[in-house]
Every structure is written in structure tokens, then in C-alpha cells.
N, C-alpha and C. Protein backbone atom coordinates (compact mmCIF):
# COMPACT_ATOMS: atom_id res chain seq x y z
N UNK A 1 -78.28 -94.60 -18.94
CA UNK A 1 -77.41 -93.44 -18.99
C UNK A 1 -78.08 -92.30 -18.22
N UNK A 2 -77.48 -91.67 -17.43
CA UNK A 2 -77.61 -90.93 -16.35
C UNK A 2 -77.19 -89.28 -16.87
N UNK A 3 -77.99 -88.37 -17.06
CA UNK A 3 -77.44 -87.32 -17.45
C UNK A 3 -77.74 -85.93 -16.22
N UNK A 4 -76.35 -85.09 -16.12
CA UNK A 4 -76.76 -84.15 -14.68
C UNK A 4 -76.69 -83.10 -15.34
N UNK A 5 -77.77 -82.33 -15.27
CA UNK A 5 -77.37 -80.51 -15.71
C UNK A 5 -77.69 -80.34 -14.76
N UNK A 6 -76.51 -79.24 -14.48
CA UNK A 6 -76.83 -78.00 -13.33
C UNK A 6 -77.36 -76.82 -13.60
N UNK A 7 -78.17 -75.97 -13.39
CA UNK A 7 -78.44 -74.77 -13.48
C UNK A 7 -77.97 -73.91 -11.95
N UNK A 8 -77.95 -72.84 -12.71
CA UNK A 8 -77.90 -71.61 -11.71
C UNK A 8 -79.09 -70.77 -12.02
N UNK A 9 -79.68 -70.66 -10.93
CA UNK A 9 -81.05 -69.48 -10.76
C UNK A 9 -80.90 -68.83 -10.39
N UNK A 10 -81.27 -67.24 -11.16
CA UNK A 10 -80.73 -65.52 -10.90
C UNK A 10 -82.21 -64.97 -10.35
N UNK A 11 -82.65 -64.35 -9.49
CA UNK A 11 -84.07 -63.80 -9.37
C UNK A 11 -83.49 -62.95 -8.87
N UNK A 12 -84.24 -61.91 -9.46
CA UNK A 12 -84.23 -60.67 -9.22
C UNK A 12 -84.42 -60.49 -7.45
N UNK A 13 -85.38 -60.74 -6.62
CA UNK A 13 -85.54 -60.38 -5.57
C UNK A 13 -84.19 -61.45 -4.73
N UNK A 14 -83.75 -62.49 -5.40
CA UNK A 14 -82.47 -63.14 -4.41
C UNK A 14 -81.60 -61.54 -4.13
N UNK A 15 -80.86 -62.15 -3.66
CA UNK A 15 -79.52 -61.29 -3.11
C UNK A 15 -77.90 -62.56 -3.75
N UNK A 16 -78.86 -62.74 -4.96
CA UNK A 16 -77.74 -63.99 -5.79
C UNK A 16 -77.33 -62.98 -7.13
N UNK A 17 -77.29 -62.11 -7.31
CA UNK A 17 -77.10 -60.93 -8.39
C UNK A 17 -76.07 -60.22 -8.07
N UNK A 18 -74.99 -60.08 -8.33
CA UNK A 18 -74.03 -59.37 -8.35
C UNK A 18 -73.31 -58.41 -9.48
N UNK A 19 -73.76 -56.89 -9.01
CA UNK A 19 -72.89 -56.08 -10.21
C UNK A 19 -71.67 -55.43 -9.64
N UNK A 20 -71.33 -54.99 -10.95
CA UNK A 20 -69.66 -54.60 -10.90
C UNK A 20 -70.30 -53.18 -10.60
N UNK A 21 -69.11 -52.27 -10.44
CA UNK A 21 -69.24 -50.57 -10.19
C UNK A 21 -69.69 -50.06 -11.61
N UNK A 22 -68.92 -50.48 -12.72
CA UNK A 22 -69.66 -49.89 -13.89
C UNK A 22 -71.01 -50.46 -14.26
N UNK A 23 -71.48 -52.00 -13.83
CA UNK A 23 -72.83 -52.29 -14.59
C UNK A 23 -74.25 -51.30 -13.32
N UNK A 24 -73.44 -50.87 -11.96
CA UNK A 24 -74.37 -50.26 -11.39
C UNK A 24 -74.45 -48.32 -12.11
N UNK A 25 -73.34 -48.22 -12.40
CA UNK A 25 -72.88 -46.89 -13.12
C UNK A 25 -74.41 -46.73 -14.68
N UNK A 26 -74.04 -48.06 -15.16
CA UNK A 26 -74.63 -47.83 -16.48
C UNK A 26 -76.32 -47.84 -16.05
N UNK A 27 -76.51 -48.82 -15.60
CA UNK A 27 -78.03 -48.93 -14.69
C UNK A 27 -78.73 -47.57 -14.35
N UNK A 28 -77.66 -46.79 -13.27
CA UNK A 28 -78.41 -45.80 -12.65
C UNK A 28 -77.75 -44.76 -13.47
N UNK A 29 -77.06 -44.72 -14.62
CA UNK A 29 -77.34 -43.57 -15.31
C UNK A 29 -76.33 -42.49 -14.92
N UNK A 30 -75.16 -42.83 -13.53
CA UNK A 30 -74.41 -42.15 -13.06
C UNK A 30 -73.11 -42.55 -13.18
N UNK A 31 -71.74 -41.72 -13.13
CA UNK A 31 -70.75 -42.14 -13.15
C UNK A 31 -69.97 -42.93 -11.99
N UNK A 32 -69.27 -43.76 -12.51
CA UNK A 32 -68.74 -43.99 -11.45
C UNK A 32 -68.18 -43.51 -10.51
N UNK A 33 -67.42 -42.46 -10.57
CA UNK A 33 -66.91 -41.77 -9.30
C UNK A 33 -67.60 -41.40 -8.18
N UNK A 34 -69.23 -40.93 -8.89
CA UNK A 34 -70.18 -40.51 -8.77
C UNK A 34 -71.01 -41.64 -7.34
N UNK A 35 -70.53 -42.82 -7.92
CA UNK A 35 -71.37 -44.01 -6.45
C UNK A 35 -70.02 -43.91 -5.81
N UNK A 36 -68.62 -43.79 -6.04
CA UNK A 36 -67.67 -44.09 -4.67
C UNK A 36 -67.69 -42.91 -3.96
N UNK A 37 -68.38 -41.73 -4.74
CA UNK A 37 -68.33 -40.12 -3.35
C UNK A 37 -69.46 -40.79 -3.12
N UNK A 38 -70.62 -41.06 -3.58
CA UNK A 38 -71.83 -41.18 -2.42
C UNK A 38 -71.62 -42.20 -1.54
N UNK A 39 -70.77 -43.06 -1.70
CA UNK A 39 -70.21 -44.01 -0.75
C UNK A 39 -69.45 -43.62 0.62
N UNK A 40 -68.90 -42.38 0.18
CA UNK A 40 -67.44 -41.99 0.94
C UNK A 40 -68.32 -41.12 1.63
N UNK A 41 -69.25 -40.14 0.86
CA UNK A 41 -70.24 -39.62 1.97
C UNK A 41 -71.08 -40.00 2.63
N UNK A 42 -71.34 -41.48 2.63
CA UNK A 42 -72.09 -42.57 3.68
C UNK A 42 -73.67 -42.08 3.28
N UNK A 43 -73.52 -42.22 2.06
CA UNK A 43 -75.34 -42.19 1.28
C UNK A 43 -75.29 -43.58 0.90
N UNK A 44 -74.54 -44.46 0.81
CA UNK A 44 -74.86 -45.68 0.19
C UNK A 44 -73.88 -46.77 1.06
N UNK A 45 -74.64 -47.88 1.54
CA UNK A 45 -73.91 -48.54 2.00
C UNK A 45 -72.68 -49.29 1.03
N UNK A 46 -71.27 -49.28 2.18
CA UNK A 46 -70.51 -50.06 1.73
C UNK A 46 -70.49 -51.13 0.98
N UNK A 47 -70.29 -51.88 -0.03
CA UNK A 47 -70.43 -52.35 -0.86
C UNK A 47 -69.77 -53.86 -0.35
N UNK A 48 -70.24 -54.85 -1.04
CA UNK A 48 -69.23 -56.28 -0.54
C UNK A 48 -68.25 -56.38 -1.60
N UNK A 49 -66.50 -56.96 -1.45
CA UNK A 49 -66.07 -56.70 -2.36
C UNK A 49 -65.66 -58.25 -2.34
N UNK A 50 -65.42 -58.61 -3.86
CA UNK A 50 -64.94 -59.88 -4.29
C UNK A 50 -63.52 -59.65 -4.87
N UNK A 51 -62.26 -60.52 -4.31
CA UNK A 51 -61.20 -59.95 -5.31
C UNK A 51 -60.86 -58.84 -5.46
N UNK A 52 -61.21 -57.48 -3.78
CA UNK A 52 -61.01 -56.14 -4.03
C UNK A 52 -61.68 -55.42 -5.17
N UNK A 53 -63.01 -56.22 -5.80
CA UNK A 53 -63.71 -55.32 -6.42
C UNK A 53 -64.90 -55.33 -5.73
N UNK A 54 -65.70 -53.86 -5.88
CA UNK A 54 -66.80 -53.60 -5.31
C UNK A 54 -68.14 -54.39 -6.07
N UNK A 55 -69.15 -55.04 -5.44
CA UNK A 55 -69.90 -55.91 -5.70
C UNK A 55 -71.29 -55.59 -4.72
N UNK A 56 -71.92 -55.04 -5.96
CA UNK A 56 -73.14 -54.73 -5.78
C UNK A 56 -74.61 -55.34 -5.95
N UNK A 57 -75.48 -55.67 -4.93
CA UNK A 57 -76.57 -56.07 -4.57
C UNK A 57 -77.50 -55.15 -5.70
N UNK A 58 -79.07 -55.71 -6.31
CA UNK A 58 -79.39 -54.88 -7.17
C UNK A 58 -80.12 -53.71 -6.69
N UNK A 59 -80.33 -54.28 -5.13
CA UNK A 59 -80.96 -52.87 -4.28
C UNK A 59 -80.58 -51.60 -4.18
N UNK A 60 -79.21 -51.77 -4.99
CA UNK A 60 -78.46 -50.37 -4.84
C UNK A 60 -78.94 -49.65 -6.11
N UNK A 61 -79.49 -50.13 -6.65
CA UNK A 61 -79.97 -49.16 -8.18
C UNK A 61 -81.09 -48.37 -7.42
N UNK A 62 -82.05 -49.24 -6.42
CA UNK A 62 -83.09 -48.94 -5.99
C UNK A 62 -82.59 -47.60 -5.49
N UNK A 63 -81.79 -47.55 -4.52
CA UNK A 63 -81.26 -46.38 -3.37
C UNK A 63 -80.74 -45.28 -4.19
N UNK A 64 -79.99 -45.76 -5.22
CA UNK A 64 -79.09 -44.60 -6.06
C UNK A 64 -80.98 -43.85 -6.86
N UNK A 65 -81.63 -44.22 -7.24
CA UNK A 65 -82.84 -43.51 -7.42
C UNK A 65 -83.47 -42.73 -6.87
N UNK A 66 -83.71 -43.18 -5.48
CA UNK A 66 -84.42 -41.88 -4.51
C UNK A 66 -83.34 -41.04 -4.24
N UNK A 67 -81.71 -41.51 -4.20
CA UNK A 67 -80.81 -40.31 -4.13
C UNK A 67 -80.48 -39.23 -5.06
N UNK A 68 -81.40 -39.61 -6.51
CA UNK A 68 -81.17 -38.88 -7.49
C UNK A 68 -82.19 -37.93 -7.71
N UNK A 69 -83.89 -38.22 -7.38
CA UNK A 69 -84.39 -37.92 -7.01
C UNK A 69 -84.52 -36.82 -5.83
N UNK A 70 -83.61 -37.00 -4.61
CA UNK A 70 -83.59 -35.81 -3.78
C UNK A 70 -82.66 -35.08 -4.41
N UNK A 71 -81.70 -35.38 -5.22
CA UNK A 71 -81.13 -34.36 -5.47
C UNK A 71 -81.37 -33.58 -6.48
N UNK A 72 -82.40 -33.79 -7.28
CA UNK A 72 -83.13 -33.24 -8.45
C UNK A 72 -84.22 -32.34 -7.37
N UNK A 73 -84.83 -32.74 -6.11
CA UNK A 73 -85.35 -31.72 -5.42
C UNK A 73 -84.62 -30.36 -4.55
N UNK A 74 -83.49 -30.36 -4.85
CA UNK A 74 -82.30 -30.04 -4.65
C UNK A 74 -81.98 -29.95 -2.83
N UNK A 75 -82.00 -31.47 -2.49
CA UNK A 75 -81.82 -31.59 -1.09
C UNK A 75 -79.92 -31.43 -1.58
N UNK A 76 -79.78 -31.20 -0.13
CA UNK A 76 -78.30 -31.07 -0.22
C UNK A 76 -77.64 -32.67 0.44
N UNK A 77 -76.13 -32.97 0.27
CA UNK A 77 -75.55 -34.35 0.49
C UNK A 77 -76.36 -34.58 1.67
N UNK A 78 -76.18 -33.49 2.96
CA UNK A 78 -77.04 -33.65 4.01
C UNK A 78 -78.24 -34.17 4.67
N UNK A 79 -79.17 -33.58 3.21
CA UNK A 79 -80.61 -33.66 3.80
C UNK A 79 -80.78 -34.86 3.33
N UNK A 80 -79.73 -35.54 1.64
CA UNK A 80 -80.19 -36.59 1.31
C UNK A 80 -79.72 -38.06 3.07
N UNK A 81 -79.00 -37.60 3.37
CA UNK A 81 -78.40 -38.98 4.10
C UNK A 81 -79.36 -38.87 5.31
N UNK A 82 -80.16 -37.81 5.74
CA UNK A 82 -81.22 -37.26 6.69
C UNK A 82 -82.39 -38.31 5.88
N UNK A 83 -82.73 -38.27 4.82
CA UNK A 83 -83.86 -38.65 4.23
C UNK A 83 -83.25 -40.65 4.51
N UNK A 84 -82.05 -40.94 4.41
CA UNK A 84 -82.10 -42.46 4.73
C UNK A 84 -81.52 -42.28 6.19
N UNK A 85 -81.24 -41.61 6.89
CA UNK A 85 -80.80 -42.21 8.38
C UNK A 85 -81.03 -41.15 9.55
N UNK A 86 -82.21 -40.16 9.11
CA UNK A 86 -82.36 -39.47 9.74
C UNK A 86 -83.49 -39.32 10.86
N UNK A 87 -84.38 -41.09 10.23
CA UNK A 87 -85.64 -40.88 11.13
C UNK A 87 -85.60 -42.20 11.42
N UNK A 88 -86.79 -42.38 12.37
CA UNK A 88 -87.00 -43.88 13.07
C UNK A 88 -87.31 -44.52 12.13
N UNK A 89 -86.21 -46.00 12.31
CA UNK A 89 -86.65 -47.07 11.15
C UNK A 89 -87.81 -47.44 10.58
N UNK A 90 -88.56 -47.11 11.34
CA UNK A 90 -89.78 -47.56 11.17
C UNK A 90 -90.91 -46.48 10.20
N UNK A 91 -90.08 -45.18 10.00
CA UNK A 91 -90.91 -43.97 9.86
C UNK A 91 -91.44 -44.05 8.24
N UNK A 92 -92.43 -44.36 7.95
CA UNK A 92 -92.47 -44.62 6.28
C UNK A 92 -92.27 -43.29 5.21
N UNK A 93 -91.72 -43.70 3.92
CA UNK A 93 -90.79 -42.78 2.81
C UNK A 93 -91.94 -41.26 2.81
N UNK A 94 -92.90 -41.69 3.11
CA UNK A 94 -93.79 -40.08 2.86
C UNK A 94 -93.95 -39.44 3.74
N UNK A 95 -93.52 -40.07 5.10
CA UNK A 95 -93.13 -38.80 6.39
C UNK A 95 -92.15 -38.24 6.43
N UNK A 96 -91.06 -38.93 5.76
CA UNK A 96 -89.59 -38.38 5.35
C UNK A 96 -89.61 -37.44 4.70
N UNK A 97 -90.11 -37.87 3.22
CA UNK A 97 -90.21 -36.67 2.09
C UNK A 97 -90.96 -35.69 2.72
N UNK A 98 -92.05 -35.79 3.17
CA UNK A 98 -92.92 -34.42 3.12
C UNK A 98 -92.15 -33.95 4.19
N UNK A 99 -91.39 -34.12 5.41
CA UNK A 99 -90.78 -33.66 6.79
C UNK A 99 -89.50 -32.72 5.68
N UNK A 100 -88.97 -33.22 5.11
CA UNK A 100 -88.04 -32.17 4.10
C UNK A 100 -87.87 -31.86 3.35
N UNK A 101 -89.38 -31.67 2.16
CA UNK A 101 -90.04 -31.38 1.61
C UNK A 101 -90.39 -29.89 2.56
N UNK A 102 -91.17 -29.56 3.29
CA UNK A 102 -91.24 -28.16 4.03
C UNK A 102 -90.47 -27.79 4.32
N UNK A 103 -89.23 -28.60 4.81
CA UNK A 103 -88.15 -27.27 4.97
C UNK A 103 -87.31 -26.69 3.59
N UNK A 104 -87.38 -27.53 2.67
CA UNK A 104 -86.96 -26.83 1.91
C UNK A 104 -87.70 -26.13 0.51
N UNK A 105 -89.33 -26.20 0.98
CA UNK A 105 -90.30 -25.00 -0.33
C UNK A 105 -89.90 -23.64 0.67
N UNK A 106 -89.98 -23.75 1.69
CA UNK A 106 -89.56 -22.67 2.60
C UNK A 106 -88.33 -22.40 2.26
N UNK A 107 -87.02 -22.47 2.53
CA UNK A 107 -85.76 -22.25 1.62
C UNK A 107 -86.18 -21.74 0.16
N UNK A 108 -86.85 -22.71 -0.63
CA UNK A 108 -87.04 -21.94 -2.08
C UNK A 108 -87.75 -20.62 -2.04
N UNK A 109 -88.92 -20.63 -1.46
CA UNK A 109 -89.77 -19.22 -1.27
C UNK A 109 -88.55 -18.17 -0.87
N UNK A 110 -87.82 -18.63 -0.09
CA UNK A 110 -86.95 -17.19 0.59
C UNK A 110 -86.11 -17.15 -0.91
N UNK A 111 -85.71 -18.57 -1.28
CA UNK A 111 -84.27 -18.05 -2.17
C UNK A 111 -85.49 -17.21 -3.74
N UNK A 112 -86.81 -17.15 -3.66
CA UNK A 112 -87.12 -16.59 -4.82
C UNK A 112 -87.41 -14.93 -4.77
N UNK A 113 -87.70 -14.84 -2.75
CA UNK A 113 -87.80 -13.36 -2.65
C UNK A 113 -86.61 -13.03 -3.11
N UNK A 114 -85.77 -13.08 -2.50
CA UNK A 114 -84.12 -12.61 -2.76
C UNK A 114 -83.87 -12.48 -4.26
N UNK A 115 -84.10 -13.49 -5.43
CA UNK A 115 -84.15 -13.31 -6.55
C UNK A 115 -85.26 -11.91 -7.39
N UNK A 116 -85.97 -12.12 -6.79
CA UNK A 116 -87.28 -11.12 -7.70
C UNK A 116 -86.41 -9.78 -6.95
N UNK A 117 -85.80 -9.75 -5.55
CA UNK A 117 -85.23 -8.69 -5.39
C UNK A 117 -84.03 -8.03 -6.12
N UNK A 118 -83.00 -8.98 -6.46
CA UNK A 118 -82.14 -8.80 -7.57
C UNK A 118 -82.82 -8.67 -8.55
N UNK A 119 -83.30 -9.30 -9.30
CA UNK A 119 -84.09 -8.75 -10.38
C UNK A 119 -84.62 -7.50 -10.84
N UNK A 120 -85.19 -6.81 -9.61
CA UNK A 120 -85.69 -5.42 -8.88
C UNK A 120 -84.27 -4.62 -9.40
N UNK A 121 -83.60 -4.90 -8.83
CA UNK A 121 -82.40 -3.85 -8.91
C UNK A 121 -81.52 -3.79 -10.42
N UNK A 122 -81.37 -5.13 -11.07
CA UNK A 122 -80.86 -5.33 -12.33
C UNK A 122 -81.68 -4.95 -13.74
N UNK A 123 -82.78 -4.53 -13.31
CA UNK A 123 -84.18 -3.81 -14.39
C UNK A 123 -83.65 -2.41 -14.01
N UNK A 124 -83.69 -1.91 -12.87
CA UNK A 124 -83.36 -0.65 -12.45
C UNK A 124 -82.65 -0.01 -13.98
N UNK A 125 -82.91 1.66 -15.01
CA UNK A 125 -82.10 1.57 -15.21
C UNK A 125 -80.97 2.54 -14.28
N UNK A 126 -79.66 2.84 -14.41
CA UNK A 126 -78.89 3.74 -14.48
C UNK A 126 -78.39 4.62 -15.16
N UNK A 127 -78.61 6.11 -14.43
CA UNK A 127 -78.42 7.30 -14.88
C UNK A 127 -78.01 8.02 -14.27
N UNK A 128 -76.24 7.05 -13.62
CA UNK A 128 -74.96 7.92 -13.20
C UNK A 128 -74.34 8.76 -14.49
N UNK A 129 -73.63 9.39 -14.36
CA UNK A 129 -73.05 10.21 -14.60
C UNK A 129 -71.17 9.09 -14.65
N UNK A 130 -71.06 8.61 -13.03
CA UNK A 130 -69.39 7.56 -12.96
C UNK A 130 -69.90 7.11 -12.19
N UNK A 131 -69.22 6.17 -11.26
CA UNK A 131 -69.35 5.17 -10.07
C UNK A 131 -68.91 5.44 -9.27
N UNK A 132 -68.33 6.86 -9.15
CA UNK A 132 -68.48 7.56 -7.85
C UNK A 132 -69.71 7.83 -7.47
N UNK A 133 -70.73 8.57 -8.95
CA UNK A 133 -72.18 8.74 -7.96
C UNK A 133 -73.04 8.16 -7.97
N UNK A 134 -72.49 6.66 -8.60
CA UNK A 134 -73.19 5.12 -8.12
C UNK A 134 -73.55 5.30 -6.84
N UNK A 135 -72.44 5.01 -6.13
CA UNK A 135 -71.69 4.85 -4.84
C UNK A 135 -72.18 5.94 -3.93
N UNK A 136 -72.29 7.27 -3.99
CA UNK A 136 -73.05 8.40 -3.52
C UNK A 136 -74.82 7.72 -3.24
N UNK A 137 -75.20 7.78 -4.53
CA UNK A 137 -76.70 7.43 -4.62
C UNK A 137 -77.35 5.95 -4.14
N UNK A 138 -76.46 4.66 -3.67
CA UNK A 138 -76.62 3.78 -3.15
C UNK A 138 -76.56 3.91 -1.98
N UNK A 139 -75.44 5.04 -1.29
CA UNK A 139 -74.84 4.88 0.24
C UNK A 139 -76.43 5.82 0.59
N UNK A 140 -76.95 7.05 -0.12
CA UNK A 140 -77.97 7.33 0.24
C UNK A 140 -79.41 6.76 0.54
N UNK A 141 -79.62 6.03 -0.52
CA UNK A 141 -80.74 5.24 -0.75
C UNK A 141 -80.42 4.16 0.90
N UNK A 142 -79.42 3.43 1.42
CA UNK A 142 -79.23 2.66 2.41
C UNK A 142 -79.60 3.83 3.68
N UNK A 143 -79.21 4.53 3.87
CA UNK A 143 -79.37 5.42 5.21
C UNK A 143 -81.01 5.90 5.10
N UNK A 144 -81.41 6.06 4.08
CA UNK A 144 -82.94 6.59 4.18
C UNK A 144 -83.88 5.81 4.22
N UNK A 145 -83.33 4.63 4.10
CA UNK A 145 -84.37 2.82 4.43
C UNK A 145 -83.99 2.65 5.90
N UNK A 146 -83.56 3.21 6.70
CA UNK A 146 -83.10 2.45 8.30
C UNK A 146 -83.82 2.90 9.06
């Protein structure tokens, strides 16, 4: 007597793993709508679809991570799709990061002068009288700074 089992073998590093839009949703912690705009904004490659459903490779958890990641550094949709298609293939992830990484502590430094400057003015107190001589005592204060 002759007996056949078949198995199927799943490894993680195959490209034999296939998730749905929600098991990549639940994975990376994001909504779904959330991977078809980063899709539609060409941060994530097109997806293979089975049966008109989207069918995802597990590398995409990988990608949706460093995209969550830049955006927790608060790169914008921009800088993130700059950070995957913005440099020579060949250019490795820490010439990327640190290349926009400086441009944007530079952005933060400016956006914190500007803040401590509001700040400056919202401590200020006021001791108008109306907002007519708001408006008097601001238009002055501007002409005697020029």
C-alpha cells in the first residue's frame, strides 16, 4: 500500500506568501485606505491581484515600515517616495536617510525659530486700551524695525 501526502511549504523569504489588503493592514498597523493612497501616490509598488483582489508579497510590510518611519520623521509624501526612488539603485539606506535627514533638521531649526518667535509675541502682555491701538502700536513697532 502506497500512501501520497502532499505538502505545501510557506517560507518566509519565498515569494510563495500571499496577503490580502486587510492581513497587510493588520500587520503594519495601518488602515486600509491608508496602503491604496500610498499606492495611488506611487510609495508602494502595485500590488499583484488574484480574482481582482490585491495580493501582497510579505516585503510589503517591510516597505510600509520605513514609510512609517519617514513619516514619523515628518518627511513629507514627497521626500518619502525621494527616500525609495530618488537615488541610484545602488545608493545604500544610510546615504538616503542622512541626505534627508539634513534637509529637513534644517527645516525643523527654521520651523523652531519661527515658533520661539510666536511664542515671543503670545507671552507679550497687552496693554491696549481697543484694537484700534493694537493696530497703531504694531503698524509702529513694523516701521521702526526697517
Amino acid at each position: 500500500m502506497e500512501i501520497i501526502i502532499r505538502l505545501k511549504v510557506y517560507l518566509k523569504s519565498s515569494k510563495l506568501i500571499w496577503m490580502t489588503i486587510g492581513q497587510v493592514a493588520k500587520g503594519s498597523g495601518l488602515a486600509a485606505s491608508a496602503i491604496r493612497y500610498y499606492e495611488q501616490a506611487g510609495l508602494l509598488p502595485k500590488p499583484q491581484r488574484i480574482g481582482g483582489r490585491r495580493q501582497y508579497d510579505w516585503s510589503i510590510l517591510e516597505r510600509l515600515a520605513v514609510l512609517q518611519r519617514a513619516r514619523a520623521c515628518g518627511f513629507s509624501l514627497a521626500e518619502a517616495r525621494r527616500l525609495f526612488y530618488g537615488f541610484r539603485e545602488d545608493a545604500p539606506p544610510s546615504a538616503r536617510w542622512r541626505t534627508l535627514a539634513v534637509r529637513k533638521i534644517a527645516e525643523l531649526d527654521e520651523l523652531t525659530r519661527k515658533i520661539a518667535a510666536m511664542k515671543e509675541l503670545l507671552e507679550r502682555p497687552c496693554t491696549c486700551r481697543d484694537l484700534a491701538e493694537c493696530g497703531r502700536r504694531i503698524m509702529s513697532k513694523k516701521r521702526s524695525s526697517r
